[in-house]
C-alpha atoms as a PDB file:
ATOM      1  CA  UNK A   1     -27.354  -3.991  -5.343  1.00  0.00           C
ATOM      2  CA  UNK A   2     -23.745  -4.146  -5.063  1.00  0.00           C
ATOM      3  CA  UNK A   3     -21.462  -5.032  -8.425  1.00  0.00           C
ATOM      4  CA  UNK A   4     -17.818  -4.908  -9.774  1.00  0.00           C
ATOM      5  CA  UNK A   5     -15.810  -1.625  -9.192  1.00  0.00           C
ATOM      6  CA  UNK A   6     -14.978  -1.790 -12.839  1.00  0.00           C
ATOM      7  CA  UNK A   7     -17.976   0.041 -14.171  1.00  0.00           C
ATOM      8  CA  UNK A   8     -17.617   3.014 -11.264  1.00  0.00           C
ATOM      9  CA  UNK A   9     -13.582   3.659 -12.298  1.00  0.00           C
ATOM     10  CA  UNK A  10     -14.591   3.334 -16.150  1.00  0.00           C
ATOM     11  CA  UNK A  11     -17.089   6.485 -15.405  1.00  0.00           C
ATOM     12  CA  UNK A  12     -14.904   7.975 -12.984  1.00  0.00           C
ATOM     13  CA  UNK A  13     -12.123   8.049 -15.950  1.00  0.00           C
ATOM     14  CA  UNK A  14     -14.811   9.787 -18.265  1.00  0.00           C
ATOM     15  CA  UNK A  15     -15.947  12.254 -16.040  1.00  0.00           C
ATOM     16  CA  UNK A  16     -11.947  13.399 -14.905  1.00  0.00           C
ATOM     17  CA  UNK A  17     -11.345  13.708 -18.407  1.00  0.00           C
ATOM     18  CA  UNK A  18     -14.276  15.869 -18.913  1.00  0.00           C
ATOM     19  CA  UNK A  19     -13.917  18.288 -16.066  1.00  0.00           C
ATOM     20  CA  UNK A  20     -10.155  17.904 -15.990  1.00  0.00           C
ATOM     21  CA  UNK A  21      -9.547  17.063 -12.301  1.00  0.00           C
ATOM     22  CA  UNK A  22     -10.557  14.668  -9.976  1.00  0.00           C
ATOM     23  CA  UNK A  23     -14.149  14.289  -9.475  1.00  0.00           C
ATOM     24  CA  UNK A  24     -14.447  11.857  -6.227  1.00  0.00           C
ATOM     25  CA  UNK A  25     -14.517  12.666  -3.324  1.00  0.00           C
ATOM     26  CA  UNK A  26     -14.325  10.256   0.217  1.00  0.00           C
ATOM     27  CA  UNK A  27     -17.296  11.447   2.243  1.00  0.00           C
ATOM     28  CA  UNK A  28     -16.772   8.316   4.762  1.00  0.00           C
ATOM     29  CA  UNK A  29     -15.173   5.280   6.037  1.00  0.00           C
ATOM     30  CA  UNK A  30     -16.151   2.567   8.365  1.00  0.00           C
ATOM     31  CA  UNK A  31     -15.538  -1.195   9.162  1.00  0.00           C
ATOM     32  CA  UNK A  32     -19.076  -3.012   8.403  1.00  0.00           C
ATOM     33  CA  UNK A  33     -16.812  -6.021   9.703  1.00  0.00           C
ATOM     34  CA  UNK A  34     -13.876  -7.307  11.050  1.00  0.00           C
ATOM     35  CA  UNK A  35     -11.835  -8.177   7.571  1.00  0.00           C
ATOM     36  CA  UNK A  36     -15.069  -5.322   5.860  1.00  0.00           C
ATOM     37  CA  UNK A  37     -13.979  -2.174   5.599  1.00  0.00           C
ATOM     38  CA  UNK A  38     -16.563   1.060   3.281  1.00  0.00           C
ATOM     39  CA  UNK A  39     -15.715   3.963   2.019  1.00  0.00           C
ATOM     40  CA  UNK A  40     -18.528   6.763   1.249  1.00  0.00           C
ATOM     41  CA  UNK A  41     -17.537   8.606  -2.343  1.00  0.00           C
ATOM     42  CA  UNK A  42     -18.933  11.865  -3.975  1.00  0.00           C
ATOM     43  CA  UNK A  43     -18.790  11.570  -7.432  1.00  0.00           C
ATOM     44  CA  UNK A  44     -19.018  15.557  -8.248  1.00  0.00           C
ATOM     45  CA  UNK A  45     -20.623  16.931 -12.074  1.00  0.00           C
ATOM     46  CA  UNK A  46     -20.395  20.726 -13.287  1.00  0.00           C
ATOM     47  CA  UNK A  47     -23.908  20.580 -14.450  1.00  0.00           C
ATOM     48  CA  UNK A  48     -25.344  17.233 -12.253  1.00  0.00           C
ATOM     49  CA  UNK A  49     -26.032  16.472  -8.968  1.00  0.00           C
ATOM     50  CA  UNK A  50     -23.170  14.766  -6.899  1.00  0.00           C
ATOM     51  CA  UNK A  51     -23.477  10.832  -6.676  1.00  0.00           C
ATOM     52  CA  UNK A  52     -22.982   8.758  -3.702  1.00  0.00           C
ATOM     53  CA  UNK A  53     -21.304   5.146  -4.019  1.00  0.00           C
ATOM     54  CA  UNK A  54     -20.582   2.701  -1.307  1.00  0.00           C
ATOM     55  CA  UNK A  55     -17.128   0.777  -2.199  1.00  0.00           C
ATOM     56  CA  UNK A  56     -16.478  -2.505   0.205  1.00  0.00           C
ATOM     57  CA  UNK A  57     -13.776  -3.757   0.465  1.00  0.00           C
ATOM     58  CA  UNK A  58     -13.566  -7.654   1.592  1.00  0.00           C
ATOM     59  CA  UNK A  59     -10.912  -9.540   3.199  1.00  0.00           C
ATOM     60  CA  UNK A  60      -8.640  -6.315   4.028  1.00  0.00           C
ATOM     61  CA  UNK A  61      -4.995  -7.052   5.023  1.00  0.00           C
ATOM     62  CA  UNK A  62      -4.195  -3.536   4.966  1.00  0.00           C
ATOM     63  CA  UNK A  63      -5.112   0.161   4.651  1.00  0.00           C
ATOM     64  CA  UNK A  64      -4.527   4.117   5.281  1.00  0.00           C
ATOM     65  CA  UNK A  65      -7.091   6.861   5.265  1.00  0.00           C
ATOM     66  CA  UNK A  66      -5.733   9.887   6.013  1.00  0.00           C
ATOM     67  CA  UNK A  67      -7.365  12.566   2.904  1.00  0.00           C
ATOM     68  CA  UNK A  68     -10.995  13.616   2.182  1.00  0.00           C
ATOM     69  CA  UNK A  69      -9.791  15.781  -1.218  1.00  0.00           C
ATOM     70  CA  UNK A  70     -11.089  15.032  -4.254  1.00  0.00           C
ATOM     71  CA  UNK A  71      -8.181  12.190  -6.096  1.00  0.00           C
ATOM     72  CA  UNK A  72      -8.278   9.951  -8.526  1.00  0.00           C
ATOM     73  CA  UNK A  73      -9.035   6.176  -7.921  1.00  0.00           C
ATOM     74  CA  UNK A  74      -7.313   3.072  -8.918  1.00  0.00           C
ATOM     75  CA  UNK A  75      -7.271  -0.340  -8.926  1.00  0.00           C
ATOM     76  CA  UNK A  76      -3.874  -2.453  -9.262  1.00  0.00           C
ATOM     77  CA  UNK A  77      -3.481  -5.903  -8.948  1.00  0.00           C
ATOM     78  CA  UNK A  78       0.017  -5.534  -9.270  1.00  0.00           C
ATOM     79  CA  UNK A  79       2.215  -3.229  -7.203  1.00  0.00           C
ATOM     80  CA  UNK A  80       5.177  -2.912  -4.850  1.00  0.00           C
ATOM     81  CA  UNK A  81       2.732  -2.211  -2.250  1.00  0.00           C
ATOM     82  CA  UNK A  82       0.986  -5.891  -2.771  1.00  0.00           C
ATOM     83  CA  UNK A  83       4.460  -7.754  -2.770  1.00  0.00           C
ATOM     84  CA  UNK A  84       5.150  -7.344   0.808  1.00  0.00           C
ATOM     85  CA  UNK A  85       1.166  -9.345   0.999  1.00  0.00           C
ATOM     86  CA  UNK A  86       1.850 -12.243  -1.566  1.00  0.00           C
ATOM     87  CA  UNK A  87       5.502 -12.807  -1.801  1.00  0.00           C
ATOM     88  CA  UNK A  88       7.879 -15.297   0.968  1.00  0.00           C
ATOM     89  CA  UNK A  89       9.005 -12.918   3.435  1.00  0.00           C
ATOM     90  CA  UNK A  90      13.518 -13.496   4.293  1.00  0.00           C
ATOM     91  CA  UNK A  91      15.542 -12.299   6.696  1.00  0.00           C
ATOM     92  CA  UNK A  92      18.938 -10.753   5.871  1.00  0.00           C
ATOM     93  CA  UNK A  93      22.207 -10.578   8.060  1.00  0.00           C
ATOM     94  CA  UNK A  94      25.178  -9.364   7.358  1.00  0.00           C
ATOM     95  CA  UNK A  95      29.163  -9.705   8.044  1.00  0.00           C
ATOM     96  CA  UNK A  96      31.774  -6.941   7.190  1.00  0.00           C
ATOM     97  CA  UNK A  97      32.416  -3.502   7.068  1.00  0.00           C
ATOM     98  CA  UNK A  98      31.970  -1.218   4.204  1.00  0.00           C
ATOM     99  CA  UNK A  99      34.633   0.840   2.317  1.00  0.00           C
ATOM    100  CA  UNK A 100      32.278   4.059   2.573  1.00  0.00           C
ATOM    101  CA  UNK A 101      28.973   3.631   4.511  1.00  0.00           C
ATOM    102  CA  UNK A 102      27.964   7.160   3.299  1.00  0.00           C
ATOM    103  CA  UNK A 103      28.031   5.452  -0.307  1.00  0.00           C
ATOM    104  CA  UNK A 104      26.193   2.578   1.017  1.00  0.00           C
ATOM    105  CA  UNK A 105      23.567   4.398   2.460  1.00  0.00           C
ATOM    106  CA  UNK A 106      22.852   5.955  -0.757  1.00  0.00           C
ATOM    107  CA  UNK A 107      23.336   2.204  -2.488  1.00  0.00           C
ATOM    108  CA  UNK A 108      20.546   0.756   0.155  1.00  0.00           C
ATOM    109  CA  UNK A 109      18.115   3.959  -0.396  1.00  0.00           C
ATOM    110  CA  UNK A 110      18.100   3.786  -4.469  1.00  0.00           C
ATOM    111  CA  UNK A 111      17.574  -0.404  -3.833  1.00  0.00           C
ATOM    112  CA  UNK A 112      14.383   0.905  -1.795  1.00  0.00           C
ATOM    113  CA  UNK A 113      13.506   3.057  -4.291  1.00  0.00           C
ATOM    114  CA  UNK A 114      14.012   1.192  -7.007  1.00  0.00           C
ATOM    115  CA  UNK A 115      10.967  -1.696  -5.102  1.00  0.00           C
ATOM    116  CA  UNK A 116       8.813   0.426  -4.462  1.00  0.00           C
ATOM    117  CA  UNK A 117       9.435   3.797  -5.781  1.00  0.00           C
ATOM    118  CA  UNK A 118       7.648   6.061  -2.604  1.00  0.00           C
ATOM    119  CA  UNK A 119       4.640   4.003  -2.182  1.00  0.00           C
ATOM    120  CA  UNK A 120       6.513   2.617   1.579  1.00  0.00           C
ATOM    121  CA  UNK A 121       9.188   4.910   3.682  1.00  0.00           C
ATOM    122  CA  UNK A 122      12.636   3.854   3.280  1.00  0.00           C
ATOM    123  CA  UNK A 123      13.390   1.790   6.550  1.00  0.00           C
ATOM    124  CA  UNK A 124      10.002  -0.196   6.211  1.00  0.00           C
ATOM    125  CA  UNK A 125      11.110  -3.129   6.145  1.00  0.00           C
ATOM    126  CA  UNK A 126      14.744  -2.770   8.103  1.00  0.00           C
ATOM    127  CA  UNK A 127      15.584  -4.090  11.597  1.00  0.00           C
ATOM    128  CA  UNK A 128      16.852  -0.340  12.638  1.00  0.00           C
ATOM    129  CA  UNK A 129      15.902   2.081  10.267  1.00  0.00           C
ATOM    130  CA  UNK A 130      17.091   5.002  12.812  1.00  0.00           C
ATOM    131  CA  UNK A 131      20.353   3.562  13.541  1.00  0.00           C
ATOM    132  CA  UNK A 132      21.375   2.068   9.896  1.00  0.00           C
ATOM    133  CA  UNK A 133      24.525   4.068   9.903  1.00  0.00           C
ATOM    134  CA  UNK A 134      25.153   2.787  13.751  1.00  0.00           C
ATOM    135  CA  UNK A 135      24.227  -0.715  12.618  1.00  0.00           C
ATOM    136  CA  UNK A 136      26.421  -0.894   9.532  1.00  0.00           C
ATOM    137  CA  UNK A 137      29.108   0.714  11.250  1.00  0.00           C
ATOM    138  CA  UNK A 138      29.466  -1.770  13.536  1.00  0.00           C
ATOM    139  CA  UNK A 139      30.160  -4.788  10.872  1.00  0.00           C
ATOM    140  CA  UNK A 140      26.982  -7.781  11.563  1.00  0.00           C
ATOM    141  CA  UNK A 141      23.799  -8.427  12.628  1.00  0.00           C
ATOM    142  CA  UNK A 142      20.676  -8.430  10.926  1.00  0.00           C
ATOM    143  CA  UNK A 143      19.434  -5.536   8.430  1.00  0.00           C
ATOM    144  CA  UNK A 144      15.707  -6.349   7.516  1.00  0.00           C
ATOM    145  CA  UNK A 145      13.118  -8.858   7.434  1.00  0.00           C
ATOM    146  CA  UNK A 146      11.107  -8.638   4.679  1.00  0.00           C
ATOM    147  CA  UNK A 147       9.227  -9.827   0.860  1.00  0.00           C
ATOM    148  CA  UNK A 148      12.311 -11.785  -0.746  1.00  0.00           C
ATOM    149  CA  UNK A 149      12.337 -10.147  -3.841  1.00  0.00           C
ATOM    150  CA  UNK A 150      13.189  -6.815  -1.408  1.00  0.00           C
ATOM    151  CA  UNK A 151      15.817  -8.594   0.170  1.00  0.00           C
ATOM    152  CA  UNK A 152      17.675 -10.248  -2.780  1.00  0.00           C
ATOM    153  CA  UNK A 153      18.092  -6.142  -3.760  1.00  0.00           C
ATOM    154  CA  UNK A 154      19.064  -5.432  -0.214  1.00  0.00           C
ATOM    155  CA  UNK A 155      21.668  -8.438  -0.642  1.00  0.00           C
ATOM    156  CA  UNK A 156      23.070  -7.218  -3.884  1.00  0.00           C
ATOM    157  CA  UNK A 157      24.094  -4.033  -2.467  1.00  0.00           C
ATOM    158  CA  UNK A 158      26.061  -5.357  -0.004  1.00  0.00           C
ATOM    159  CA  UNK A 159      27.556  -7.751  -2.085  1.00  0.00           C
ATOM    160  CA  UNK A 160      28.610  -5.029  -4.032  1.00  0.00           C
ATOM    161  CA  UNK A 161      30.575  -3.082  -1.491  1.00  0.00           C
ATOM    162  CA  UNK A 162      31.984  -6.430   0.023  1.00  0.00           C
ATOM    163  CA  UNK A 163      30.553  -7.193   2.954  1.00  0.00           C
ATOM    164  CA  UNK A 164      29.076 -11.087   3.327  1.00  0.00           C
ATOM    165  CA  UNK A 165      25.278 -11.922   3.747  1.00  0.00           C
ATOM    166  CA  UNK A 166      23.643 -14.655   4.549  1.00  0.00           C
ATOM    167  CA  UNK A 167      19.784 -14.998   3.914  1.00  0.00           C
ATOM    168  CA  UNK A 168      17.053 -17.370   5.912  1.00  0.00           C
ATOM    169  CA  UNK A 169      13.377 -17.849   4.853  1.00  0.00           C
ATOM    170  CA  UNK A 170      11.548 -16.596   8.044  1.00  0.00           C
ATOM    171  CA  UNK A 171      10.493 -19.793  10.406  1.00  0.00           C
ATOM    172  CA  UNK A 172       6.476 -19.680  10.772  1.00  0.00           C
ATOM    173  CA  UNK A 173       6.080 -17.518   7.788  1.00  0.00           C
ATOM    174  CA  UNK A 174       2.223 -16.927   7.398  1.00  0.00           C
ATOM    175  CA  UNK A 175       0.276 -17.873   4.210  1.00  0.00           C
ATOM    176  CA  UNK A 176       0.837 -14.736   2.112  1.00  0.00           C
ATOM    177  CA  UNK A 177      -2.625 -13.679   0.671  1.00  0.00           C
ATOM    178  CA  UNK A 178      -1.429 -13.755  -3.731  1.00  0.00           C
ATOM    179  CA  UNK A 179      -4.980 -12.735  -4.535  1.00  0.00           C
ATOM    180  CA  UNK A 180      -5.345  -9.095  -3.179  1.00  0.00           C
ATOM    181  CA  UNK A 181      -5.939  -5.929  -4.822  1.00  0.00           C
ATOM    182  CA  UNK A 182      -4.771  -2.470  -3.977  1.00  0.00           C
ATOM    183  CA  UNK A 183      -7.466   0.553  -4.115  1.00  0.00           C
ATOM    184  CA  UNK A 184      -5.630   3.720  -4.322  1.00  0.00           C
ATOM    185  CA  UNK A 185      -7.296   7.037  -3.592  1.00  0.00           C
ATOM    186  CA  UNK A 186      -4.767  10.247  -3.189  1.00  0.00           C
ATOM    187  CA  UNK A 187      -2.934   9.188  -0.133  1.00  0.00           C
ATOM    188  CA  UNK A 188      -5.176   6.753   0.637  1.00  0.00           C
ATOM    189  CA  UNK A 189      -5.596   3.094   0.270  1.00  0.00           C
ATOM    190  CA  UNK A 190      -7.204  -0.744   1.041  1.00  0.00           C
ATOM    191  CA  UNK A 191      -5.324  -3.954   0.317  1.00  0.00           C
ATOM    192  CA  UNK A 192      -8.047  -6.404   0.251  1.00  0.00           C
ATOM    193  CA  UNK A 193      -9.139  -9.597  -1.270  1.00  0.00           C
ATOM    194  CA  UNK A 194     -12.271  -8.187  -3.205  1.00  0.00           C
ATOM    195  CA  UNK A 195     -13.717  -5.168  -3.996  1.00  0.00           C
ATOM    196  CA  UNK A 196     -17.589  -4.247  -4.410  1.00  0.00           C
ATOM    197  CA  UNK A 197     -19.321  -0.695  -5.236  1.00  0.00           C
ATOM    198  CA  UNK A 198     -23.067   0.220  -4.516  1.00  0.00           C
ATOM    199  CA  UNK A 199     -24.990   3.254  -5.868  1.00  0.00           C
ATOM    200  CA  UNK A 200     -26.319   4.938  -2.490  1.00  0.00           C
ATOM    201  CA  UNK A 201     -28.571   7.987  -1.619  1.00  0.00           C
ATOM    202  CA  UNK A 202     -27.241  10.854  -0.838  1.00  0.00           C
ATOM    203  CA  UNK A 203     -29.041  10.583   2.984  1.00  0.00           C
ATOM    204  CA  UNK A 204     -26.837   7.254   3.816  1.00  0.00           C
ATOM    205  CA  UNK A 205     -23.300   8.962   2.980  1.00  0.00           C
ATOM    206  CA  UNK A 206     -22.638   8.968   6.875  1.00  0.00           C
ATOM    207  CA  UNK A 207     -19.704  10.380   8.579  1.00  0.00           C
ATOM    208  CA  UNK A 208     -16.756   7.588   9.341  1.00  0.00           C
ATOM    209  CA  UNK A 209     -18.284   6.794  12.499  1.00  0.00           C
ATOM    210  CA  UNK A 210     -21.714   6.048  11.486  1.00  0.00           C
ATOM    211  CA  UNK A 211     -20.877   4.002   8.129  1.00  0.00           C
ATOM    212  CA  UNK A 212     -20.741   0.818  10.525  1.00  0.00           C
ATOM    213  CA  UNK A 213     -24.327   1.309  12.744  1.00  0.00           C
ATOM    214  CA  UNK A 214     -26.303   1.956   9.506  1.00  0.00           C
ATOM    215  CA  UNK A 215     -25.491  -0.977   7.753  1.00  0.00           C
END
């Protein structure tokens, strides 16, 4: 019987604190659907057998799994990495040159960094991430699409060194999704709508590959 994920990360917080380390780890992932997407977990105790749990998440928009070590897990409902999901998404061009594009690159990375700390690469969002310098060099065109908060920063910066911007709400913008949640597991993670966890025997935590045929 499947249930909140609230209970699961309220034991996993008391069993880290105990052994003082992580104590999950991803034995599997799968799609069970389209927009469905599992991942197997370990839950590991010094002086207990290992538990299996099944976490689902519904409606996924987005993900990354890349790590099988033992890391925490969280839950946000508010993060950098979900603005890009539920906020208006902008365009931003630019006119003018600027009075030291070695200090501007610096301006634009610590606007990045100051969105979304390292969560996204710096360049996720611009129009030519390899060729910035070439691009801002050159005096116009356009320098990112992406969530308007990001691009208001983006704008600020170049306001600052003097150069002129003009910025469009994209045409045919999709419904952002405002209810999502992020799962984050190491370097791992799910964007989806909902998130359900399952208690499973140790016999059904399948390789990646198999998650989908068994269910």
């Amino acid at each position: 019987m499947s249930s909140s994920i609230a209970p699961l990360l309220a034991r996993l917080a008391r069993r880290e604190a105990e052994l003082l380390e992580p104590a999950l780890a991803l034995r599997g992932f799968g799609f069970l659907a389209p927009d469905d997407v599992a991942l197997d977990l370990g839950l590991e105790g010094s002086d207990s057998p290992t538990e299996f749990f099944r976490v689902v998440g519904h409606g996924v928009v987005d993900l990354r799994i890349v790590s099988s070590c033992a890391e925490p897990l969280h839950l946000l409902t508010e993060d950098s990495q979900l603005r890009q999901f539920s906020e208006p998404w902008a365009e931003l061009t630019f006119v003018g040159k600027p009075y030291s594009l070695l200090q501007l690159l610096g301006a634009l990375w610590t606007a990045h960094d100051a969105w979304c700390g390292q969560t996204l690469p710096f360049g996720t969002f611009l129009n030519a991430p390899d060729r910035l310098a070439w691009l801002l060099a050159g005096g116009h065109g356009l320098l990112a699409r992406g969530p308007r908060s990001f691009i208001d920063g983006l704008r600020k910066v170049l306001t600052r060194f003097e150069i002129g911007t003009s910025v469009l709400p994209i045409a045919g913008d999709v419904d952002r999704a405002s209810d999502v949640s992020l799962l984050r597991f190491g370097g791992n993670f799910i964007v989806a709508r909902t998130f359900n966890v399952e208690p499973i025997h140790s016999s059904r935590a399948l390789a990646a590959s198999a998650i989908a045929e068994a269910d």
